[in-house]
PDB file of N, CA and C in Angstrom:
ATOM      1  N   UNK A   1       7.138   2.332  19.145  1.00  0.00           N
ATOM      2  CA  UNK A   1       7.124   1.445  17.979  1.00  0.00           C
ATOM      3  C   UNK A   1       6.186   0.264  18.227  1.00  0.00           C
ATOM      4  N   UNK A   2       6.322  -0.214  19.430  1.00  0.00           N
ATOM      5  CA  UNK A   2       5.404  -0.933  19.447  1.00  0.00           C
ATOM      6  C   UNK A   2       3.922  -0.508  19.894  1.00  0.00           C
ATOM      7  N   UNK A   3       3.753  -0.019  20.238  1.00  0.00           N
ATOM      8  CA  UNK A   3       2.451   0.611  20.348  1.00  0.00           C
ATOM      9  C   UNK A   3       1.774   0.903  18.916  1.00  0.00           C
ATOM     10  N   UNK A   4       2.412   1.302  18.099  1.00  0.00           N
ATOM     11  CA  UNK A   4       2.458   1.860  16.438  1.00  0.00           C
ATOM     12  C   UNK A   4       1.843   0.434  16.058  1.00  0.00           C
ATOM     13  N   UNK A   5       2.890  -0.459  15.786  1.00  0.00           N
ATOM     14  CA  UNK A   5       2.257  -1.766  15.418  1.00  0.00           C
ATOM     15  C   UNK A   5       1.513  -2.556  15.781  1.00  0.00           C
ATOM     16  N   UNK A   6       1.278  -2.291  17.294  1.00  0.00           N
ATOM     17  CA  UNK A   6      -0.072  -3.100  17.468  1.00  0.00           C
ATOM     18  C   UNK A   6      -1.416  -2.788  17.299  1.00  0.00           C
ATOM     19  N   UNK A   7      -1.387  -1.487  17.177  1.00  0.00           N
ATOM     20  CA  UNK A   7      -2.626  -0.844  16.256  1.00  0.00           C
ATOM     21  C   UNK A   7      -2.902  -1.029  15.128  1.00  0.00           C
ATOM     22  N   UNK A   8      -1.894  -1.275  14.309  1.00  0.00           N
ATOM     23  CA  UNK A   8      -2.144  -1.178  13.105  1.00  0.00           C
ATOM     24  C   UNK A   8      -2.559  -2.988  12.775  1.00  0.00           C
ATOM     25  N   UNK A   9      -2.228  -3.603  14.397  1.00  0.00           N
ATOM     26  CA  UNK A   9      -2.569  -5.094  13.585  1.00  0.00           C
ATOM     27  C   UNK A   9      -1.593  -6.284  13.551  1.00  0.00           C
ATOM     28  N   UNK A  10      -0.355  -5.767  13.382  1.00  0.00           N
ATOM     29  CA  UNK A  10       0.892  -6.418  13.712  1.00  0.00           C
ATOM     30  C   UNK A  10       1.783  -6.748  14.702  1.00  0.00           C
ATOM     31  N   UNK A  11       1.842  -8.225  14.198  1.00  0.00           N
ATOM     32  CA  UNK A  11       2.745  -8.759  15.494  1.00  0.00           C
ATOM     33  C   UNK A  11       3.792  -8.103  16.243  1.00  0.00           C
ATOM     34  N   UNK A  12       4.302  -8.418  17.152  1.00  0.00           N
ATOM     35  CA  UNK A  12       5.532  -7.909  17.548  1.00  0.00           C
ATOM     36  C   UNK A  12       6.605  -8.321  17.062  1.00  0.00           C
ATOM     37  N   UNK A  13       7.013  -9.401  16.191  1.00  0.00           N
ATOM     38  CA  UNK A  13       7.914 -10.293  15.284  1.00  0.00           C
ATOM     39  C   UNK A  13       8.400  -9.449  14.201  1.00  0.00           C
ATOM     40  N   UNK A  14       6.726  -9.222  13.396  1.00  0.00           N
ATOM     41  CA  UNK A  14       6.788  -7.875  12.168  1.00  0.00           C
ATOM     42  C   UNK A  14       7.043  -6.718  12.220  1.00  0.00           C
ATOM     43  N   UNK A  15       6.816  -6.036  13.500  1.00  0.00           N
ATOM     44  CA  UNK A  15       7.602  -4.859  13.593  1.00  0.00           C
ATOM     45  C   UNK A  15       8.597  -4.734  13.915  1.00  0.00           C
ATOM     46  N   UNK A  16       9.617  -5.354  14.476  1.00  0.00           N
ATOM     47  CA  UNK A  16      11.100  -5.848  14.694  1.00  0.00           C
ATOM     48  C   UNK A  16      11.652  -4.904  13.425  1.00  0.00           C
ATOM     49  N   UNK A  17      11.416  -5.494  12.175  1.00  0.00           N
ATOM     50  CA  UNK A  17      12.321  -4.301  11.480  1.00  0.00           C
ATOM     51  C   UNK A  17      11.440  -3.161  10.690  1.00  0.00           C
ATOM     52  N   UNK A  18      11.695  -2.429  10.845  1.00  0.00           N
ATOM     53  CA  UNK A  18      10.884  -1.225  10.626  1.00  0.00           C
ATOM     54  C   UNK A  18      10.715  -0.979   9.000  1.00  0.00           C
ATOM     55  N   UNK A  19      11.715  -0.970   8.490  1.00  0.00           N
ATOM     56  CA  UNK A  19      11.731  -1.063   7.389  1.00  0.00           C
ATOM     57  C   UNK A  19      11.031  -1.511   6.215  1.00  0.00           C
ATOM     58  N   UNK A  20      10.405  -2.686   6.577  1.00  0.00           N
ATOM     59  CA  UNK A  20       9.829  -3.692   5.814  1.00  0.00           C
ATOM     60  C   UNK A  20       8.386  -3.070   6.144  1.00  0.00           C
ATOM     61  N   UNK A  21       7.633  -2.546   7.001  1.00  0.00           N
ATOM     62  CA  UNK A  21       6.558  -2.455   6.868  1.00  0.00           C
ATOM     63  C   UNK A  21       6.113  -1.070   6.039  1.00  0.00           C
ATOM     64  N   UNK A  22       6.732   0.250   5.845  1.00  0.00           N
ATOM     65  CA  UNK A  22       6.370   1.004   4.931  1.00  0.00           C
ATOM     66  C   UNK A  22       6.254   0.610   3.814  1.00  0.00           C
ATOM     67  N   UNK A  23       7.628  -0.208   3.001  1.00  0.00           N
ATOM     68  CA  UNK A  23       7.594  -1.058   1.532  1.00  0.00           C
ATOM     69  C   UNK A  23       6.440  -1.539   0.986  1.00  0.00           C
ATOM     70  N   UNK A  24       5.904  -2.267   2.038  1.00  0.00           N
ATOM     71  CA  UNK A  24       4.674  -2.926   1.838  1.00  0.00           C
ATOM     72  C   UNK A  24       3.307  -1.885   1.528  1.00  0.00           C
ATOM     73  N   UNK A  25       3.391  -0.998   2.264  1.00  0.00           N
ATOM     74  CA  UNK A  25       1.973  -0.102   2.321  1.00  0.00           C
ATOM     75  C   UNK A  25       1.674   0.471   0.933  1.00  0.00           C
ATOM     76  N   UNK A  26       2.509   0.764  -0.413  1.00  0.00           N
ATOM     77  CA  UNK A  26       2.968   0.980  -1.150  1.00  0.00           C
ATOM     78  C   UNK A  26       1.771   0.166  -2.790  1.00  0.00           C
ATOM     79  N   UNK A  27       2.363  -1.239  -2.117  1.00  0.00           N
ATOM     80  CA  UNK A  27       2.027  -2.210  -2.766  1.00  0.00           C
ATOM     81  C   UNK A  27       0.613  -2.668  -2.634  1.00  0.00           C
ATOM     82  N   UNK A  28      -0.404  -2.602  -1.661  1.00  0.00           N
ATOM     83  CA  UNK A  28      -0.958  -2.684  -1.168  1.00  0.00           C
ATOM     84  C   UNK A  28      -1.994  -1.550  -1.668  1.00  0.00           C
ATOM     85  N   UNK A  29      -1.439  -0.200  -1.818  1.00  0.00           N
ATOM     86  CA  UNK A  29      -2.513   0.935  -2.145  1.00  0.00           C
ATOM     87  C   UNK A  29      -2.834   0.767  -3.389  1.00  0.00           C
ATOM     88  N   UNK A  30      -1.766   0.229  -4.453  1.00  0.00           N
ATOM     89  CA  UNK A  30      -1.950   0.013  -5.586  1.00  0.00           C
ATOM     90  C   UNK A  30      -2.388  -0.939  -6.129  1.00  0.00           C
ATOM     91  N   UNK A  31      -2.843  -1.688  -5.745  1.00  0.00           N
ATOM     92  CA  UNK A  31      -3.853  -2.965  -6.103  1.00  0.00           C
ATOM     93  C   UNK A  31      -5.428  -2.139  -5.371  1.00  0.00           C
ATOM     94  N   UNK A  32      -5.081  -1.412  -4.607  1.00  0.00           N
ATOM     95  CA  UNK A  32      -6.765  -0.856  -4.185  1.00  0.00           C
ATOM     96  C   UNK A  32      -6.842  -0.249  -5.744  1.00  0.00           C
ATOM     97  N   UNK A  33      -5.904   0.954  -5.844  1.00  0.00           N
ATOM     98  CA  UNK A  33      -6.469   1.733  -7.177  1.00  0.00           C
ATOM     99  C   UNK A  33      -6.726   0.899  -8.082  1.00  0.00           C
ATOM    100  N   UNK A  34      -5.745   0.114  -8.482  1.00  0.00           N
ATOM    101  CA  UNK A  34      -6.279  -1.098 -10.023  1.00  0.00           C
ATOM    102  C   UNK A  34      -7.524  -1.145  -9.642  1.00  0.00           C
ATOM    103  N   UNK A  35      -8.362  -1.183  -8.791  1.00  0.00           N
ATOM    104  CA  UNK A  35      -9.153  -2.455  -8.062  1.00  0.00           C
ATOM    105  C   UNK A  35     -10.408  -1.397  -8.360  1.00  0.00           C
ATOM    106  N   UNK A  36     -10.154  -0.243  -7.841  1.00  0.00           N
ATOM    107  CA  UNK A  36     -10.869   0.869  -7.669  1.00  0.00           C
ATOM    108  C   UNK A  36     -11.186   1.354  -9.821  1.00  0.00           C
ATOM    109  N   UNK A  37      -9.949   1.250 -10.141  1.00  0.00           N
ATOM    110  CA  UNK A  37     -10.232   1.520 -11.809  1.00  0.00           C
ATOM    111  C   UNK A  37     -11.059   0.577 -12.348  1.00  0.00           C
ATOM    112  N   UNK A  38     -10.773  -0.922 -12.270  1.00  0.00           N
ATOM    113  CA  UNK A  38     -11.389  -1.705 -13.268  1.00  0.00           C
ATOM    114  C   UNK A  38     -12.668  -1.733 -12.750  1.00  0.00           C
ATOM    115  N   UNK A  39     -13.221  -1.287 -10.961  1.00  0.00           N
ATOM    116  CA  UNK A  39     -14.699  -1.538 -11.018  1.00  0.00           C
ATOM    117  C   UNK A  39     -15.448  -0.452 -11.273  1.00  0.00           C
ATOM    118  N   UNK A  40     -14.632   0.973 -11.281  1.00  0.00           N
ATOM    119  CA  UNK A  40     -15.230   1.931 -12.244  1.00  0.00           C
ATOM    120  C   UNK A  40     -15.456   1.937 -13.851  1.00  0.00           C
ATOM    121  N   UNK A  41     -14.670   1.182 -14.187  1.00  0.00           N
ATOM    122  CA  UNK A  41     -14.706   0.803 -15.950  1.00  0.00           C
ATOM    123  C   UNK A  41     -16.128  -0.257 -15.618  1.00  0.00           C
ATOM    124  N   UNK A  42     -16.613  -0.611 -14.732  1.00  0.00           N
ATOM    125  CA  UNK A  42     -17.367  -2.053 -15.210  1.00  0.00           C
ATOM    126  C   UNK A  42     -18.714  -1.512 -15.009  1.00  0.00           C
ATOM    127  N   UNK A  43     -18.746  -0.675 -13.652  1.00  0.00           N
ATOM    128  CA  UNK A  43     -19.599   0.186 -13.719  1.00  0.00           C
ATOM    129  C   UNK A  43     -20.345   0.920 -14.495  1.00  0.00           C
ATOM    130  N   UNK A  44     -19.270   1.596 -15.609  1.00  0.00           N
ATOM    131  CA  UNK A  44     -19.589   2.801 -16.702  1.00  0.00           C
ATOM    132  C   UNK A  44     -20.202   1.539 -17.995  1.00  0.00           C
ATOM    133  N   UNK A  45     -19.312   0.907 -18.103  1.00  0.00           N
ATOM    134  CA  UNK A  45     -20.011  -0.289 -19.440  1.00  0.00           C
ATOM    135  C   UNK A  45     -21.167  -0.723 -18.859  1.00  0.00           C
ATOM    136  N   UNK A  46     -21.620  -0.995 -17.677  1.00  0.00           N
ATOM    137  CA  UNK A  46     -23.030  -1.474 -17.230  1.00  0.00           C
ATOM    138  C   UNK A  46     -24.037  -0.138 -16.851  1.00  0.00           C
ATOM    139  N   UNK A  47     -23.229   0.943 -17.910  1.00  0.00           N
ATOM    140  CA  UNK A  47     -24.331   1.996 -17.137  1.00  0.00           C
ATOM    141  C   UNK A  47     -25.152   2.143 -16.036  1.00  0.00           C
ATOM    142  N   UNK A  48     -24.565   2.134 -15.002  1.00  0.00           N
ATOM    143  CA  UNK A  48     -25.417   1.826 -13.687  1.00  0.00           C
ATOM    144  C   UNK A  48     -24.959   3.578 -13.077  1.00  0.00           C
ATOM    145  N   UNK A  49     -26.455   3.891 -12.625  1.00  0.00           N
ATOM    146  CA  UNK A  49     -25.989   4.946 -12.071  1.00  0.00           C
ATOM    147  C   UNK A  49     -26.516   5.422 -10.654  1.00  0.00           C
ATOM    148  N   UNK A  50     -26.833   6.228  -9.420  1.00  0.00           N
ATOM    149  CA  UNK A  50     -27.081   6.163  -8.606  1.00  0.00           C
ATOM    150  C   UNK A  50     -27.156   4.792  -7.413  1.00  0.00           C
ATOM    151  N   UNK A  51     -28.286   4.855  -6.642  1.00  0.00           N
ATOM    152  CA  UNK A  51     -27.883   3.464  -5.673  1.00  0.00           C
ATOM    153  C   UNK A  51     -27.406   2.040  -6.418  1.00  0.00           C
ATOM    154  N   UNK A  52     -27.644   2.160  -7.575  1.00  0.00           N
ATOM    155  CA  UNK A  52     -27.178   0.686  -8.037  1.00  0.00           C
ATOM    156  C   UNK A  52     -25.789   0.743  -8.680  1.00  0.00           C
ATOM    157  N   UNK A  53     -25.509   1.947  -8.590  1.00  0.00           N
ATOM    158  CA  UNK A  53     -24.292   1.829  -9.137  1.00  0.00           C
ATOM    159  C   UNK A  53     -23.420   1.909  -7.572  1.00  0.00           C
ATOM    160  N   UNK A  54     -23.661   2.305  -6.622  1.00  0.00           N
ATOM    161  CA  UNK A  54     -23.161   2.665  -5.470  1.00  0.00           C
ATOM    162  C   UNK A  54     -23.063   0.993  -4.603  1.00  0.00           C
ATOM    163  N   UNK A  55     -24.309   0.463  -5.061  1.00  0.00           N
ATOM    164  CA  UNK A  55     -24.199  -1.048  -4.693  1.00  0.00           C
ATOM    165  C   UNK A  55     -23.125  -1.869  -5.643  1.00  0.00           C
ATOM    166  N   UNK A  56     -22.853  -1.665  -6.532  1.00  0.00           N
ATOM    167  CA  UNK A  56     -22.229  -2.480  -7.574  1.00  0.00           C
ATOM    168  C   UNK A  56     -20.808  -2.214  -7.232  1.00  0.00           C
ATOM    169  N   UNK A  57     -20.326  -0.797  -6.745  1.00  0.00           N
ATOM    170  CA  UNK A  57     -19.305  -0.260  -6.559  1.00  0.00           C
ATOM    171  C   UNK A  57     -18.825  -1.113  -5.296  1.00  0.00           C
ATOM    172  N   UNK A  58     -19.315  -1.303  -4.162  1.00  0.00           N
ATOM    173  CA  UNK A  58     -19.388  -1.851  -2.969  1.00  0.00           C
ATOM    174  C   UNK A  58     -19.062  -3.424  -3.136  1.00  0.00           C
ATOM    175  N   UNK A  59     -19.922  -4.036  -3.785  1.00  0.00           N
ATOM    176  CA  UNK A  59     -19.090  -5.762  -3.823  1.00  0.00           C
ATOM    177  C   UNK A  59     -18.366  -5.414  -4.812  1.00  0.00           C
ATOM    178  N   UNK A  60     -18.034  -4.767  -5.661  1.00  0.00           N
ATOM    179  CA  UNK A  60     -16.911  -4.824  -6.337  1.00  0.00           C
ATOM    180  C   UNK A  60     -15.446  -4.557  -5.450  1.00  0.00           C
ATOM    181  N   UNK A  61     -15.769  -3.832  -5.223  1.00  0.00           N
ATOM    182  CA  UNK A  61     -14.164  -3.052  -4.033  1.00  0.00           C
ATOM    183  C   UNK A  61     -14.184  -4.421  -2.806  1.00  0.00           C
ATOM    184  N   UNK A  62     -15.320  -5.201  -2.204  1.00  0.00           N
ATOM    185  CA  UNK A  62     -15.046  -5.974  -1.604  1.00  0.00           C
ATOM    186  C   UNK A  62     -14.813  -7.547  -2.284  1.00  0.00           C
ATOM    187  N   UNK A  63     -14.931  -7.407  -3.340  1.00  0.00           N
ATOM    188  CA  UNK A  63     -14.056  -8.549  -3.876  1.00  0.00           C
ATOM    189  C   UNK A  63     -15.306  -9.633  -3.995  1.00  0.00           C
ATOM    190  N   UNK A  64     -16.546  -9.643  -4.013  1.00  0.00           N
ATOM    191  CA  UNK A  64     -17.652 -10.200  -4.236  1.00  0.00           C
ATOM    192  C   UNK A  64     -17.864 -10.458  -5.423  1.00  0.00           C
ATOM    193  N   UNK A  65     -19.007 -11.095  -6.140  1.00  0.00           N
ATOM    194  CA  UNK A  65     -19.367 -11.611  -7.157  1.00  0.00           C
ATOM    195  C   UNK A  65     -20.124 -10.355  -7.922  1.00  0.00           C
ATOM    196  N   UNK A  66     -19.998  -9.873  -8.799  1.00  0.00           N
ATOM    197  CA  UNK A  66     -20.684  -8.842  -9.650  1.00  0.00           C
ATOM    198  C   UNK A  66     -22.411  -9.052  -9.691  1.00  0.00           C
ATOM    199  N   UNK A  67     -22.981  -8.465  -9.735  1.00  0.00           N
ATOM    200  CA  UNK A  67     -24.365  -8.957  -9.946  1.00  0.00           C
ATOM    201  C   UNK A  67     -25.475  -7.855 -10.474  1.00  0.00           C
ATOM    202  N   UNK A  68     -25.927  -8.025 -11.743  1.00  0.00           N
ATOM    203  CA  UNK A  68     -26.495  -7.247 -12.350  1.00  0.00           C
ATOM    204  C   UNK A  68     -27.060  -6.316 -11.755  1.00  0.00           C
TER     205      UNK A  68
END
């Protein structure tokens, strides 16, 4: 168990209860997908297609500033 969590990043405090860290992983994937939908919607309205759309896709998913 601990070996588990220190890979993944987490303290030894946070893995104490086991429980709490699957809950979370959950929550977490689903703000990627939102994240992943609305910068494919922004994408398709800016008709961008090949490397610039592949660039646009990229600071979008990293949470950067959009840029024509």
């Amino acid at each position: 168990a601990f070996m588990s969590s220190c890979l993944k990043g987490q303290s030894t405090a946070a893995a104490t209860p086991a429980a709490a860290a699957p809950a979370a992983m959950p929550a977490a994937h689903e703000t990627q997908q939102e994240k992943m939908k609305s910068c494919n919607a922004d994408a398709k309205t800016k008709a961008l297609k090949g490397t610039d759309r592949k660039a646009f896709m990229s600071s979008c998913l990293k949470g950067a500033p959009a840029t024509p």
